[in-house]
PDB file of N, CA and C in Angstrom:
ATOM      1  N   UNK A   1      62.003  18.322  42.765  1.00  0.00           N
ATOM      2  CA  UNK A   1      63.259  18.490  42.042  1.00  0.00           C
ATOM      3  C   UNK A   1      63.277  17.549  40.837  1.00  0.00           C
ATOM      4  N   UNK A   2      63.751  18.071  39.592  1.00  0.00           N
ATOM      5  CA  UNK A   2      64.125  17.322  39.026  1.00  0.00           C
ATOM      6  C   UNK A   2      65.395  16.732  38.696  1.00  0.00           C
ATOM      7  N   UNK A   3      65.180  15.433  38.630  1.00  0.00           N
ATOM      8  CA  UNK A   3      66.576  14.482  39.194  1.00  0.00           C
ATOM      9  C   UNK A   3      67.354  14.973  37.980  1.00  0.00           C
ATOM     10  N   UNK A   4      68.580  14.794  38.472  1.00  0.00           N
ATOM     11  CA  UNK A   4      69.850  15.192  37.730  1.00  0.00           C
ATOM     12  C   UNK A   4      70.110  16.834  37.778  1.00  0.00           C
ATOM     13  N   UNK A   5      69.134  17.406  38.064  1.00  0.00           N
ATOM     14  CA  UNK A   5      69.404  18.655  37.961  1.00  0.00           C
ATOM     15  C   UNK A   5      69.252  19.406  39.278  1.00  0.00           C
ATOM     16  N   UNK A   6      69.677  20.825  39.427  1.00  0.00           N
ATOM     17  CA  UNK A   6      69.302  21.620  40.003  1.00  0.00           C
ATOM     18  C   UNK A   6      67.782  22.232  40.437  1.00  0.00           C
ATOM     19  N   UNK A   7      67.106  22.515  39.315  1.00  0.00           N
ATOM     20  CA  UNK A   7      65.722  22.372  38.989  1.00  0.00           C
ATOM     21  C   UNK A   7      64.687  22.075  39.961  1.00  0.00           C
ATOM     22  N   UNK A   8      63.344  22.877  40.086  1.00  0.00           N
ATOM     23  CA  UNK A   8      61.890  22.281  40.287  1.00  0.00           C
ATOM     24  C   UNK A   8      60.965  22.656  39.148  1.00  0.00           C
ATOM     25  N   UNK A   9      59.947  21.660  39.652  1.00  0.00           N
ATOM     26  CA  UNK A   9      58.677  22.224  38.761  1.00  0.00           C
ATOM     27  C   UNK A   9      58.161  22.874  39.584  1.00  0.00           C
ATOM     28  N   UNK A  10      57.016  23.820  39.361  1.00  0.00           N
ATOM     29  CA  UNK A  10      56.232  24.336  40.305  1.00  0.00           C
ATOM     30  C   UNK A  10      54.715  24.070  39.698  1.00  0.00           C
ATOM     31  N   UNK A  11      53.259  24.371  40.156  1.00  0.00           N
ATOM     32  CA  UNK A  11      51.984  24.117  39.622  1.00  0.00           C
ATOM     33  C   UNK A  11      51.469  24.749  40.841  1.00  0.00           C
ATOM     34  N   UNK A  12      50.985  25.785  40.009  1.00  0.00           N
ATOM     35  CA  UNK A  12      49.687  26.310  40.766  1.00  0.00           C
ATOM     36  C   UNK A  12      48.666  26.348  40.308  1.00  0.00           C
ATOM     37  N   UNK A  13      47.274  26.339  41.140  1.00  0.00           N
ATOM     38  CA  UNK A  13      46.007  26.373  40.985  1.00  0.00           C
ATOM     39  C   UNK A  13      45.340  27.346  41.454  1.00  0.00           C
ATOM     40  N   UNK A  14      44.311  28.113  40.779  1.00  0.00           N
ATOM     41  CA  UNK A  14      43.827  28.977  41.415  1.00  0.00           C
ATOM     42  C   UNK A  14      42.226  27.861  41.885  1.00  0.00           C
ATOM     43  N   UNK A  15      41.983  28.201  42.977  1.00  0.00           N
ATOM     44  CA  UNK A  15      41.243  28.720  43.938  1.00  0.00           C
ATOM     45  C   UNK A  15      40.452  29.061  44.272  1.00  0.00           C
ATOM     46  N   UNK A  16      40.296  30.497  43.468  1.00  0.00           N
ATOM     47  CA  UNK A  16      39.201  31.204  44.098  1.00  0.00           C
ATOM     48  C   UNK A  16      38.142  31.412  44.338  1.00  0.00           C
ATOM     49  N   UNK A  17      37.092  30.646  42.953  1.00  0.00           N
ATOM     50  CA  UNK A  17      35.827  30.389  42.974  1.00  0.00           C
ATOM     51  C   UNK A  17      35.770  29.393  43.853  1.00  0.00           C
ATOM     52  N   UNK A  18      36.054  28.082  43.584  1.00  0.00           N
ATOM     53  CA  UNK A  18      35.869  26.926  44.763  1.00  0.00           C
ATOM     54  C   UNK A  18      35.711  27.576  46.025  1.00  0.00           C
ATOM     55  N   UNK A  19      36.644  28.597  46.744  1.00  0.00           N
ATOM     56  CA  UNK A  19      36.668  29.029  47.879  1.00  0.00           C
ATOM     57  C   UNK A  19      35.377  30.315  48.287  1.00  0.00           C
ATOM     58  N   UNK A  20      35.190  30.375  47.060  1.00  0.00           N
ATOM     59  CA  UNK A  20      34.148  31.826  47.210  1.00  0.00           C
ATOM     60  C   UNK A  20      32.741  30.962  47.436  1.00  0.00           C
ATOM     61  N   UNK A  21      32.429  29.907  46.623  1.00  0.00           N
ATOM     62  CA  UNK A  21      31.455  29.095  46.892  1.00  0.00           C
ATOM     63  C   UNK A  21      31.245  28.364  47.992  1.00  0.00           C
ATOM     64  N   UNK A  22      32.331  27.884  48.392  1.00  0.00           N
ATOM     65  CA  UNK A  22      32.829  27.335  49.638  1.00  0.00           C
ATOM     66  C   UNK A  22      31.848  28.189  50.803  1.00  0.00           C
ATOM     67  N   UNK A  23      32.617  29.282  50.733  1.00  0.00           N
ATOM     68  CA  UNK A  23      32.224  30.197  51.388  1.00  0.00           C
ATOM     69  C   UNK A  23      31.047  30.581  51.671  1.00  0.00           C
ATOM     70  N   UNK A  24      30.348  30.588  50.616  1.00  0.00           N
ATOM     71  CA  UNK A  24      28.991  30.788  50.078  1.00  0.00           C
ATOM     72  C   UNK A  24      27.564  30.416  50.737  1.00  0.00           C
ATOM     73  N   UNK A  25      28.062  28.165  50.283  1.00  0.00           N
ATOM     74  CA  UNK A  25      27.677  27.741  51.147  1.00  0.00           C
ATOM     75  C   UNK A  25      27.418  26.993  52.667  1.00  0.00           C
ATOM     76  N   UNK A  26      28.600  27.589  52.881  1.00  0.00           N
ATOM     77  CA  UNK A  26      28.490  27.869  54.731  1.00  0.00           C
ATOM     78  C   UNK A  26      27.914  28.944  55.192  1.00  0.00           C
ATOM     79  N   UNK A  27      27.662  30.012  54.450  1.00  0.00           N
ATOM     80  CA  UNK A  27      26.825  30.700  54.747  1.00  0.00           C
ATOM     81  C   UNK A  27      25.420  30.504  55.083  1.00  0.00           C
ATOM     82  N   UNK A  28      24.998  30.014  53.841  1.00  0.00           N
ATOM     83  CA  UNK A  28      23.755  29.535  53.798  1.00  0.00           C
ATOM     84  C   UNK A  28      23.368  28.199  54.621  1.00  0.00           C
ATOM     85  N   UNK A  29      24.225  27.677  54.502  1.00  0.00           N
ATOM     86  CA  UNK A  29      24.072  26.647  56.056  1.00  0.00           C
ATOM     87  C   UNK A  29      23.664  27.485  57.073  1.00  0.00           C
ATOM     88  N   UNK A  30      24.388  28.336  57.655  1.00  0.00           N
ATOM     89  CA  UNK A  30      24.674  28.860  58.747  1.00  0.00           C
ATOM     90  C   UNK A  30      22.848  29.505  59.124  1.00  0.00           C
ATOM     91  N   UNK A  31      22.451  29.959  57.473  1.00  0.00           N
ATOM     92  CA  UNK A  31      21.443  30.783  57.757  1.00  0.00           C
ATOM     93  C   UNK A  31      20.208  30.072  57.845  1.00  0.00           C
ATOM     94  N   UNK A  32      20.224  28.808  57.063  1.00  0.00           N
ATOM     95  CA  UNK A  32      19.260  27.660  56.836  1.00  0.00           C
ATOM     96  C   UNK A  32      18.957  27.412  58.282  1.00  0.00           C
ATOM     97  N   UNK A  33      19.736  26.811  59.174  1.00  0.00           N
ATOM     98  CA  UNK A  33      19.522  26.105  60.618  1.00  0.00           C
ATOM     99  C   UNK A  33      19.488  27.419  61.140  1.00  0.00           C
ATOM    100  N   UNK A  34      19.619  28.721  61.172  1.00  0.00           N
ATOM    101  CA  UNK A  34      18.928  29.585  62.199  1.00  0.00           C
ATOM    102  C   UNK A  34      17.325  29.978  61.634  1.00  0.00           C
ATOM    103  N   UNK A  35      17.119  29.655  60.590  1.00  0.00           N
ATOM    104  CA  UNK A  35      15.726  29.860  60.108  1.00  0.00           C
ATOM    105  C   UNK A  35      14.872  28.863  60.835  1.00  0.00           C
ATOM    106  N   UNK A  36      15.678  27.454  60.913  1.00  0.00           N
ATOM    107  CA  UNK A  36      14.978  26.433  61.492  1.00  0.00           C
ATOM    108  C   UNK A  36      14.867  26.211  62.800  1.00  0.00           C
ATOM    109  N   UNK A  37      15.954  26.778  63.402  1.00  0.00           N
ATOM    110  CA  UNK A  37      15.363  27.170  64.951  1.00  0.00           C
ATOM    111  C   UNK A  37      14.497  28.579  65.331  1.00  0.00           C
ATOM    112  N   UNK A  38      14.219  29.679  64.596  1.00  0.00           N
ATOM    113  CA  UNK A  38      13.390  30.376  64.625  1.00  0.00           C
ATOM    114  C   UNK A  38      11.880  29.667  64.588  1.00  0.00           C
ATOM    115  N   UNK A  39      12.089  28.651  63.275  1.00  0.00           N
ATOM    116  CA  UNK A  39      10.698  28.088  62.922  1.00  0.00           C
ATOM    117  C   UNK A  39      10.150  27.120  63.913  1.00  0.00           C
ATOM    118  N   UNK A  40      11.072  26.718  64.736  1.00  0.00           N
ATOM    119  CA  UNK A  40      10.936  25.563  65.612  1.00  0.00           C
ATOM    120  C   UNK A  40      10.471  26.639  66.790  1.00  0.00           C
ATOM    121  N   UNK A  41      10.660  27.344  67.339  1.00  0.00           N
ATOM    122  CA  UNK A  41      10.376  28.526  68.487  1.00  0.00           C
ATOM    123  C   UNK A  41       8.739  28.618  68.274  1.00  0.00           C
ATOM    124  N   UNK A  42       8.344  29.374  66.570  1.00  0.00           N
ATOM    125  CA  UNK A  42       7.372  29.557  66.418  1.00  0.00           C
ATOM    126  C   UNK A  42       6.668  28.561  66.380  1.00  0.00           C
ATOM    127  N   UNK A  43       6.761  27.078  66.088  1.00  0.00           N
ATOM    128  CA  UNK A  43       5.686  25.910  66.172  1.00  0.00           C
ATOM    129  C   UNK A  43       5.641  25.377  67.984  1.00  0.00           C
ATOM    130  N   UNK A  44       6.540  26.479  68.250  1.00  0.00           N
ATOM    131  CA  UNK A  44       6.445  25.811  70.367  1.00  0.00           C
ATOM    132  C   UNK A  44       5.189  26.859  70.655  1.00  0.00           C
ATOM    133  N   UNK A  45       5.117  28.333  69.881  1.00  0.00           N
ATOM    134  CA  UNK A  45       4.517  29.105  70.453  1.00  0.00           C
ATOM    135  C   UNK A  45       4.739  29.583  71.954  1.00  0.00           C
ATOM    136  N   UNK A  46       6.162  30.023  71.403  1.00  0.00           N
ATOM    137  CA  UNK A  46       6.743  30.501  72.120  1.00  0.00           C
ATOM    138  C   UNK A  46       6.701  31.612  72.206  1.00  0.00           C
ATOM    139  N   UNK A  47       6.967  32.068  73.897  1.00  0.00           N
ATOM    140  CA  UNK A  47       6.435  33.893  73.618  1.00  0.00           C
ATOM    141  C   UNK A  47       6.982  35.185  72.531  1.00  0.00           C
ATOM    142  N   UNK A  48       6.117  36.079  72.327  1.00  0.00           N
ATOM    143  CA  UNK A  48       7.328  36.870  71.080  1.00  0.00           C
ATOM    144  C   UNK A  48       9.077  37.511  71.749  1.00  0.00           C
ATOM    145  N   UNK A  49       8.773  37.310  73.241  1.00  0.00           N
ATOM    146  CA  UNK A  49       9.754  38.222  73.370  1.00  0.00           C
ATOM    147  C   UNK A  49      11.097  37.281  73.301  1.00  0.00           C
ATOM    148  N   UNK A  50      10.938  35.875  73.315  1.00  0.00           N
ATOM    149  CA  UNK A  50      11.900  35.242  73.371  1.00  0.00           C
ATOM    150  C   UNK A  50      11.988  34.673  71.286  1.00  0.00           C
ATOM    151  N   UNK A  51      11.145  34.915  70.646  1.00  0.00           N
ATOM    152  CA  UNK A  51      11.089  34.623  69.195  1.00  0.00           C
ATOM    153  C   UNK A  51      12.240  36.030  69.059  1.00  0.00           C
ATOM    154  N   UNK A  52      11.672  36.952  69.438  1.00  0.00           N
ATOM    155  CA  UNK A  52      12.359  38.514  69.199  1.00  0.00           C
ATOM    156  C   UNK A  52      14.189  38.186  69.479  1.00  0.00           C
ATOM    157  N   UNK A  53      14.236  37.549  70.773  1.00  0.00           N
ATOM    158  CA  UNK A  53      15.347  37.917  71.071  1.00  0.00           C
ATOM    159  C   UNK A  53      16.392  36.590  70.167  1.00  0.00           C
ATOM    160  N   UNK A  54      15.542  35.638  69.776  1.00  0.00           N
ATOM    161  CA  UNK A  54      16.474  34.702  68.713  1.00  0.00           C
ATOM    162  C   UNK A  54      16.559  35.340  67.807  1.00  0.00           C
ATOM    163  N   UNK A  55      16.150  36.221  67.276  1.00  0.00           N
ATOM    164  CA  UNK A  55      16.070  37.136  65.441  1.00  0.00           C
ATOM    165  C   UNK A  55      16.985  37.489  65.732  1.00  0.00           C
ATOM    166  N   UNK A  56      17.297  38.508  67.233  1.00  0.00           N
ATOM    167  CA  UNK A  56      18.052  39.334  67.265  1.00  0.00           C
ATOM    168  C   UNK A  56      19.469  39.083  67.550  1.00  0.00           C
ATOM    169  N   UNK A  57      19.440  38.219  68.269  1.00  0.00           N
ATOM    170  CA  UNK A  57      20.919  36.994  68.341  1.00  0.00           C
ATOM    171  C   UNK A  57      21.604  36.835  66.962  1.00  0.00           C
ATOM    172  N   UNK A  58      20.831  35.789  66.326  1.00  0.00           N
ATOM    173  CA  UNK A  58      20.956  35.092  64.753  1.00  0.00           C
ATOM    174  C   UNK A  58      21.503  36.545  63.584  1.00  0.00           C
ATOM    175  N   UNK A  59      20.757  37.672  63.494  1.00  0.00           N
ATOM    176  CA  UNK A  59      20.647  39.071  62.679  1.00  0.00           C
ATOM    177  C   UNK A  59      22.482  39.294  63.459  1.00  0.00           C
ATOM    178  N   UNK A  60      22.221  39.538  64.608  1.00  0.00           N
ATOM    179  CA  UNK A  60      23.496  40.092  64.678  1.00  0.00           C
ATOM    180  C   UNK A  60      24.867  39.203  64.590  1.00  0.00           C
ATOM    181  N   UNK A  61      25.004  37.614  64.814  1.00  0.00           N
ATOM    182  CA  UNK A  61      25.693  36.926  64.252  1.00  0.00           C
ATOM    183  C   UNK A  61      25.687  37.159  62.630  1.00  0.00           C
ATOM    184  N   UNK A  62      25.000  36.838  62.302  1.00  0.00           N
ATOM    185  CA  UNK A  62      25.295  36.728  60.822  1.00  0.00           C
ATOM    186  C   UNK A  62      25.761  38.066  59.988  1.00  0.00           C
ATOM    187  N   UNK A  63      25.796  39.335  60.444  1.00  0.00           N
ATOM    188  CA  UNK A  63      26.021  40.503  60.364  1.00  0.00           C
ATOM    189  C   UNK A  63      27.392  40.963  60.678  1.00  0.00           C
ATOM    190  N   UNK A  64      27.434  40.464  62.025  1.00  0.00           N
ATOM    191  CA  UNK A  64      28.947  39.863  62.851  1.00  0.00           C
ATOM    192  C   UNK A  64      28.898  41.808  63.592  1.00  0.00           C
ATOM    193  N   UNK A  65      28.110  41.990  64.194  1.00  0.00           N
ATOM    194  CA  UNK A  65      27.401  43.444  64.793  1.00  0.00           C
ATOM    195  C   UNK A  65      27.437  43.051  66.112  1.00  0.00           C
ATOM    196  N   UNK A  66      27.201  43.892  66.720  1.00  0.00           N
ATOM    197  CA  UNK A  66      27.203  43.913  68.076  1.00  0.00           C
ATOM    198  C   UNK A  66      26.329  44.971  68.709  1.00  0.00           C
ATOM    199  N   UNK A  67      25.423  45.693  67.809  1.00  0.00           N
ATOM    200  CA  UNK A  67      24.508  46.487  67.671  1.00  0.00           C
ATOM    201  C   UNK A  67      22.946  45.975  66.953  1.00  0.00           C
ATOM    202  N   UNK A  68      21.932  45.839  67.686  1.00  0.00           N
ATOM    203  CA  UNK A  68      20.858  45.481  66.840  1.00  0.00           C
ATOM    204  C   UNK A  68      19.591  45.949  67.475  1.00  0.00           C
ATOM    205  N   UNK A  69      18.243  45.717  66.771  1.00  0.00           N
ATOM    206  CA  UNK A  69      16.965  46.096  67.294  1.00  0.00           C
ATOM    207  C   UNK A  69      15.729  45.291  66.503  1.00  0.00           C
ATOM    208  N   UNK A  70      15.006  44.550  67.463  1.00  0.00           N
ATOM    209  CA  UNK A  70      13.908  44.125  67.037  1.00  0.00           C
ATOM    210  C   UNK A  70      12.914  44.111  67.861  1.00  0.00           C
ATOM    211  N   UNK A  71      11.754  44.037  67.282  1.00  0.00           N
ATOM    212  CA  UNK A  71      10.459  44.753  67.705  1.00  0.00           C
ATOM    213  C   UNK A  71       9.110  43.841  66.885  1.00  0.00           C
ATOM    214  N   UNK A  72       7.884  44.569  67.988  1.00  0.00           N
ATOM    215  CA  UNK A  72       7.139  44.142  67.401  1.00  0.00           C
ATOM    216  C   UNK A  72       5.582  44.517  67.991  1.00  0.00           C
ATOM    217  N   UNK A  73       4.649  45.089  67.356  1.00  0.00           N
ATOM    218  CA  UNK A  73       3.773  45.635  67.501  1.00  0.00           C
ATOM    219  C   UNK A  73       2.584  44.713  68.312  1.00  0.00           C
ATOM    220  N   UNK A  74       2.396  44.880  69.349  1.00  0.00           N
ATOM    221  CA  UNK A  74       1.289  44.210  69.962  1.00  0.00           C
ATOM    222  C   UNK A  74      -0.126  45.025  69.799  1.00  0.00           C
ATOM    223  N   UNK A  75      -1.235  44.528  68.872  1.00  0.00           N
ATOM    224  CA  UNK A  75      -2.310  44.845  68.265  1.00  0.00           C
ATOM    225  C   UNK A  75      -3.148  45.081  69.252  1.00  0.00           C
ATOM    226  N   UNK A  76      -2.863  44.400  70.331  1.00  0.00           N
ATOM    227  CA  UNK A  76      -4.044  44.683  71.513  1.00  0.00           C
ATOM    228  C   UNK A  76      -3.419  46.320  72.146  1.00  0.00           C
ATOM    229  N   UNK A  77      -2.827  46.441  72.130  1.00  0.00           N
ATOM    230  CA  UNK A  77      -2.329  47.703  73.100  1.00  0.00           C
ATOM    231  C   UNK A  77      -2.245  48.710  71.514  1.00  0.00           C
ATOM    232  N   UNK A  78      -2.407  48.596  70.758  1.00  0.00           N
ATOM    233  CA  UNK A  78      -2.463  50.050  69.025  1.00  0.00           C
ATOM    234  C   UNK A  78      -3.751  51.043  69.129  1.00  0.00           C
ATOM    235  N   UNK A  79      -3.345  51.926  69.581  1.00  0.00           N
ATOM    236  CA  UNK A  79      -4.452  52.864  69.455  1.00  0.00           C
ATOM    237  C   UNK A  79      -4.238  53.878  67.888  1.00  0.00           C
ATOM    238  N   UNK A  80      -5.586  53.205  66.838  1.00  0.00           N
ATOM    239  CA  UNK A  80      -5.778  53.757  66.108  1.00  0.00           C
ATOM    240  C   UNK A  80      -6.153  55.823  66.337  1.00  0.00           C
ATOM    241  N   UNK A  81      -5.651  56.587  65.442  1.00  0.00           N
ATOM    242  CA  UNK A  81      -6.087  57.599  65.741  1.00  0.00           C
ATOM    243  C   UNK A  81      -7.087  58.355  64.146  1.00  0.00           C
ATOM    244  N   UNK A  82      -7.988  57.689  63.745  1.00  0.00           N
ATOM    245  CA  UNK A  82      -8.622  58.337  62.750  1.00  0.00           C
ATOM    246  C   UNK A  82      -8.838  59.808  62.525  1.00  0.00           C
ATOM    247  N   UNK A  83      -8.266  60.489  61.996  1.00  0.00           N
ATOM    248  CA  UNK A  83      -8.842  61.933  61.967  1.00  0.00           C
ATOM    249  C   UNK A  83     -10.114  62.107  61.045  1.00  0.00           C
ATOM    250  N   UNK A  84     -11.093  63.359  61.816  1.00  0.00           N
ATOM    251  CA  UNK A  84     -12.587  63.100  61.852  1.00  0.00           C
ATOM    252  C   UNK A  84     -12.723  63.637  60.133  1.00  0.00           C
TER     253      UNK A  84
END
């Protein structure tokens, strides 16, 4: 209020970039440390099916899904089929 009077000031600020960046990088946080526990799995040599099922955790968080699929080709069991 301003004294003597009836009166306010008001001041607004926009926002929105700060918050979009904000945003931004919590994202990339978010995605940084699941890269690094993926990477940490793979330096345990850890089996694929449990590497698989962190992708697939992490993919569908960050997606915010509740639907997902990951996979992965085991080279010993690929039967090439050359045609003659």
């Amino acid at each position: 209020m301003i004294i003597g009077t009836q009166r306010s000031i008001l001041s607004l600020l926009d926002i929105t970039k700060r918050k979009k960046a904000e945003d931004a990088l919590s994202r990339e946080l978010v995605i940084n440390s699941d890269l690094a526990n993926i990477s940490r799995k793979l330096l345990e040599s850890a089996p694929i099916e449990d590497i698989s099922d962190l992708v697939l955790e992490y993919a569908q968080h960050l997606t915010h899904s509740k639907f997902g699929f990951v996979g992965y080709i085991d080279l010993k069991q690929v039967i090439l089929y050359l045609p003659p």
